[in-house]
Protein backbone atom coordinates (compact mmCIF):
# COMPACT_ATOMS: atom_id res chain seq x y z
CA UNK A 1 -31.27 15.19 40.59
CA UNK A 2 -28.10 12.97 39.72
CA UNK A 3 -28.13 10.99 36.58
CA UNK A 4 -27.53 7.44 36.71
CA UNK A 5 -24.27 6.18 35.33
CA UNK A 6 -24.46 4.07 31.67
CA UNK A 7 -24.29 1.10 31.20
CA UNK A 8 -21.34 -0.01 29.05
CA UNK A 9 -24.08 -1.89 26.74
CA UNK A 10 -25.68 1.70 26.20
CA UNK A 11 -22.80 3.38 25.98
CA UNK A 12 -22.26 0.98 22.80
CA UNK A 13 -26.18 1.75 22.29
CA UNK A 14 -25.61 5.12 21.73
CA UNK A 15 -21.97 4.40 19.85
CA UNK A 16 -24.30 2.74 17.48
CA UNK A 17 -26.53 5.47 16.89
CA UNK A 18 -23.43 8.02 16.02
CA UNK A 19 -21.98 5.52 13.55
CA UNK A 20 -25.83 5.50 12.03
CA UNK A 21 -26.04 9.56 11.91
CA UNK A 22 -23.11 9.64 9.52
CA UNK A 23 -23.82 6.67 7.62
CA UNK A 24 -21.10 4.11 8.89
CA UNK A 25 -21.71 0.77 7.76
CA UNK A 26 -21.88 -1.33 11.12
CA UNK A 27 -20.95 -5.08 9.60
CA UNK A 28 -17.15 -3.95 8.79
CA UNK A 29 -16.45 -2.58 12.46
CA UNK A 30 -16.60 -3.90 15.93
CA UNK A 31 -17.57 -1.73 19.10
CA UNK A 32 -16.64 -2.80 22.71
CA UNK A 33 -17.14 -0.43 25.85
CA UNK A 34 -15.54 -1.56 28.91
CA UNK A 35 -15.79 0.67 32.35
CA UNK A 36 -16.30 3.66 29.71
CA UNK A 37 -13.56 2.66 27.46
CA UNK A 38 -15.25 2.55 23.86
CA UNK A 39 -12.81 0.60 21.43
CA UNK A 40 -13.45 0.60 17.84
CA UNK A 41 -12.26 -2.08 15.50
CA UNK A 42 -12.19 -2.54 11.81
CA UNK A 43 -13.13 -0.66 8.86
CA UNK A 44 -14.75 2.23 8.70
CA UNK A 45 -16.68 3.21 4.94
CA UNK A 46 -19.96 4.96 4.03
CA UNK A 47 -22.92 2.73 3.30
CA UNK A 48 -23.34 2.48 -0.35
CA UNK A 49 -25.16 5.31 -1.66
CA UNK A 50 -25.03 7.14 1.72
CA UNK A 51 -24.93 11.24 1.12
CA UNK A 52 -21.34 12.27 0.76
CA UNK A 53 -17.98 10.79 1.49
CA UNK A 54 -15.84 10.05 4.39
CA UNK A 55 -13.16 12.37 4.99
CA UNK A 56 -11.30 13.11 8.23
CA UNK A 57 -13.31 15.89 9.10
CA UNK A 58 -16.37 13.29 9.78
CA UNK A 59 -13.88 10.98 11.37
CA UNK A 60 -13.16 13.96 13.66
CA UNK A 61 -16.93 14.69 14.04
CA UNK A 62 -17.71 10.89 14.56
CA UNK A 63 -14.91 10.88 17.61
CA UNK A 64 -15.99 14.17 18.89
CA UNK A 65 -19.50 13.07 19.33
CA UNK A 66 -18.34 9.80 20.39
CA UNK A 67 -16.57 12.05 23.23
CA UNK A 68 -19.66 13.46 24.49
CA UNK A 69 -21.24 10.65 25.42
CA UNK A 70 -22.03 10.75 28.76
CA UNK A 71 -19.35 8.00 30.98
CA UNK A 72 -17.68 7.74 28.29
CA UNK A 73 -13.75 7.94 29.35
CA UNK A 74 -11.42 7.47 26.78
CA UNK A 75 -12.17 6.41 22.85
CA UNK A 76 -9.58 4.23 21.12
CA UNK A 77 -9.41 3.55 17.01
CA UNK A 78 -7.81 0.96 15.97
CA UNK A 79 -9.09 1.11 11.44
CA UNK A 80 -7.95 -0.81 8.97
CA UNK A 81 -8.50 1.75 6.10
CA UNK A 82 -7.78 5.10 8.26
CA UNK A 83 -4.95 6.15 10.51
CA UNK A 84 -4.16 8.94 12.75
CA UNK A 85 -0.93 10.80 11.59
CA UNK A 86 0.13 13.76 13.47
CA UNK A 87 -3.59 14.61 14.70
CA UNK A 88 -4.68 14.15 11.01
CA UNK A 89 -7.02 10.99 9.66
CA UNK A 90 -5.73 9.34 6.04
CA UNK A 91 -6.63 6.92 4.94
CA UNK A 92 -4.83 4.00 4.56
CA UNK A 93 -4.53 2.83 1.07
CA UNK A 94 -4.76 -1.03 0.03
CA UNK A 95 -1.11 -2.23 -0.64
CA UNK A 96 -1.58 -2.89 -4.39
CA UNK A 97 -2.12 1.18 -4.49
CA UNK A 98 1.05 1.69 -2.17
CA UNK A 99 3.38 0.18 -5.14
CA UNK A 100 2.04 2.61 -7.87
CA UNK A 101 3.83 4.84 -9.30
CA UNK A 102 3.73 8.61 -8.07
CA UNK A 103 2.61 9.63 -11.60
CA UNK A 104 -0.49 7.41 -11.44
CA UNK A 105 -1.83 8.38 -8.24
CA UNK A 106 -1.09 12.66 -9.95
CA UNK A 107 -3.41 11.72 -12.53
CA UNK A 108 -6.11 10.66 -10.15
CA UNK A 109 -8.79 12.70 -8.65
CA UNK A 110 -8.00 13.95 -5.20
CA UNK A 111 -10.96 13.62 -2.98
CA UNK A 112 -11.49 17.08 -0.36
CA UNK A 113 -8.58 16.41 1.72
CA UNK A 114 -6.03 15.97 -1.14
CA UNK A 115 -5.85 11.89 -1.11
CA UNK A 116 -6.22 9.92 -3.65
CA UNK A 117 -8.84 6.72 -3.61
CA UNK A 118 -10.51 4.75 -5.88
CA UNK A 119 -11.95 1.76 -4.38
CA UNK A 120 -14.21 1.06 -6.90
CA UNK A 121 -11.94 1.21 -9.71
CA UNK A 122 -9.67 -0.75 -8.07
CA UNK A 123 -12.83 -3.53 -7.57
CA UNK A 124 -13.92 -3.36 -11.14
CA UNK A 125 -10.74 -4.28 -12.64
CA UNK A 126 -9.96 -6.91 -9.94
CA UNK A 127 -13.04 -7.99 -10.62
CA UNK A 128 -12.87 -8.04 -14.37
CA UNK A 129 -8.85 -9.91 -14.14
CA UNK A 130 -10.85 -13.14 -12.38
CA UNK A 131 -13.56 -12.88 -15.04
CA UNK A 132 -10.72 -12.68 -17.90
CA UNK A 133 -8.41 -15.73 -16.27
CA UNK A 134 -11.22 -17.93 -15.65
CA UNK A 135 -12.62 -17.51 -19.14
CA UNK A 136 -8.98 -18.15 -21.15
CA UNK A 137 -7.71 -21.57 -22.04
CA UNK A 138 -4.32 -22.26 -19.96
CA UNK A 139 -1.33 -21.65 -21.85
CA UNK A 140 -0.26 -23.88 -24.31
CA UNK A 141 -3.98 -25.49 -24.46
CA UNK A 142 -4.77 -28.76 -22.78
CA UNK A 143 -2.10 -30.54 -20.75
CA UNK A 144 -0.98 -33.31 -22.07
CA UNK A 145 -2.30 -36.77 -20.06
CA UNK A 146 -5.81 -35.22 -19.64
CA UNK A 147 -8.55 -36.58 -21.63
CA UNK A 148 -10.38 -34.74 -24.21
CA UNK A 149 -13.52 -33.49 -23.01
């Protein structure tokens, strides 16, 4: 008996349901399948308190499984936060963390692949310089012309 060829909308059916075995959060990437092409698009993080963390051994998983699918061709990646270099995933760092200094990423916890990332961090104190420049008086008080309030 000879199975009938997928669909490219479930071949992106069952795209869907590897991204949801390792936790992917589906709004920050895009899937497209076309004649067994799957292209993926975007970012790819953890939902928020998912088990574990991404590291390029679940990107490799992820591919790999993406692989196996059956018509499934070819895979391309095209991430925002992860690239491919030399058959390796890193991930790609926001550009605010590119300009540190080399001492401040040593003092940072590595993660299991040696890299160093601290999104959060770098949201809570983004997050607390709005707060802090929305909340202070602009410099040299009220400019002049303006009416009391």
């Amino acid at each position: 008996m000879t199975m009938k060829p997928l669909s490219d909308i479930q071949i992106n059916s069952y795209v869907r349901k590897v991204l949801v075995r390792h936790w992917i959060d589906l709004g920050l990437i895009s899937m497209r399948t076309a004649r067994g092409h799957v292209t993926l698009h975007g970012s790819l993080l953890k939902l928020p308190n998912s088990p574990g963390k991404l590291v390029p051994a679940s990107l490799d998983a992820i591919v790999r499984e993406i692989k196996k699918i059956p018509c499934v061709h070819k895979v391309s990646i095209q991430l925002d936060n992860w690239q491919l270099v030399n058959g390796v995933w890193t991930p790609v760092l926001p550009e605010r963390e590119r300009e540190k200094p080399a001492a401040a990423a040593a003092a940072a916890p590595a993660d299991a692949a040696g890299v160093t990332v601290d999104l959060n961090r770098w949201a809570r104190e983004t997050t607390r310089r709005l707060d802090t420049d929305e909340q202070s008086p602009p410099a040299g008080g009220i400019p002049r012309g303006l009416p009391d309030a």
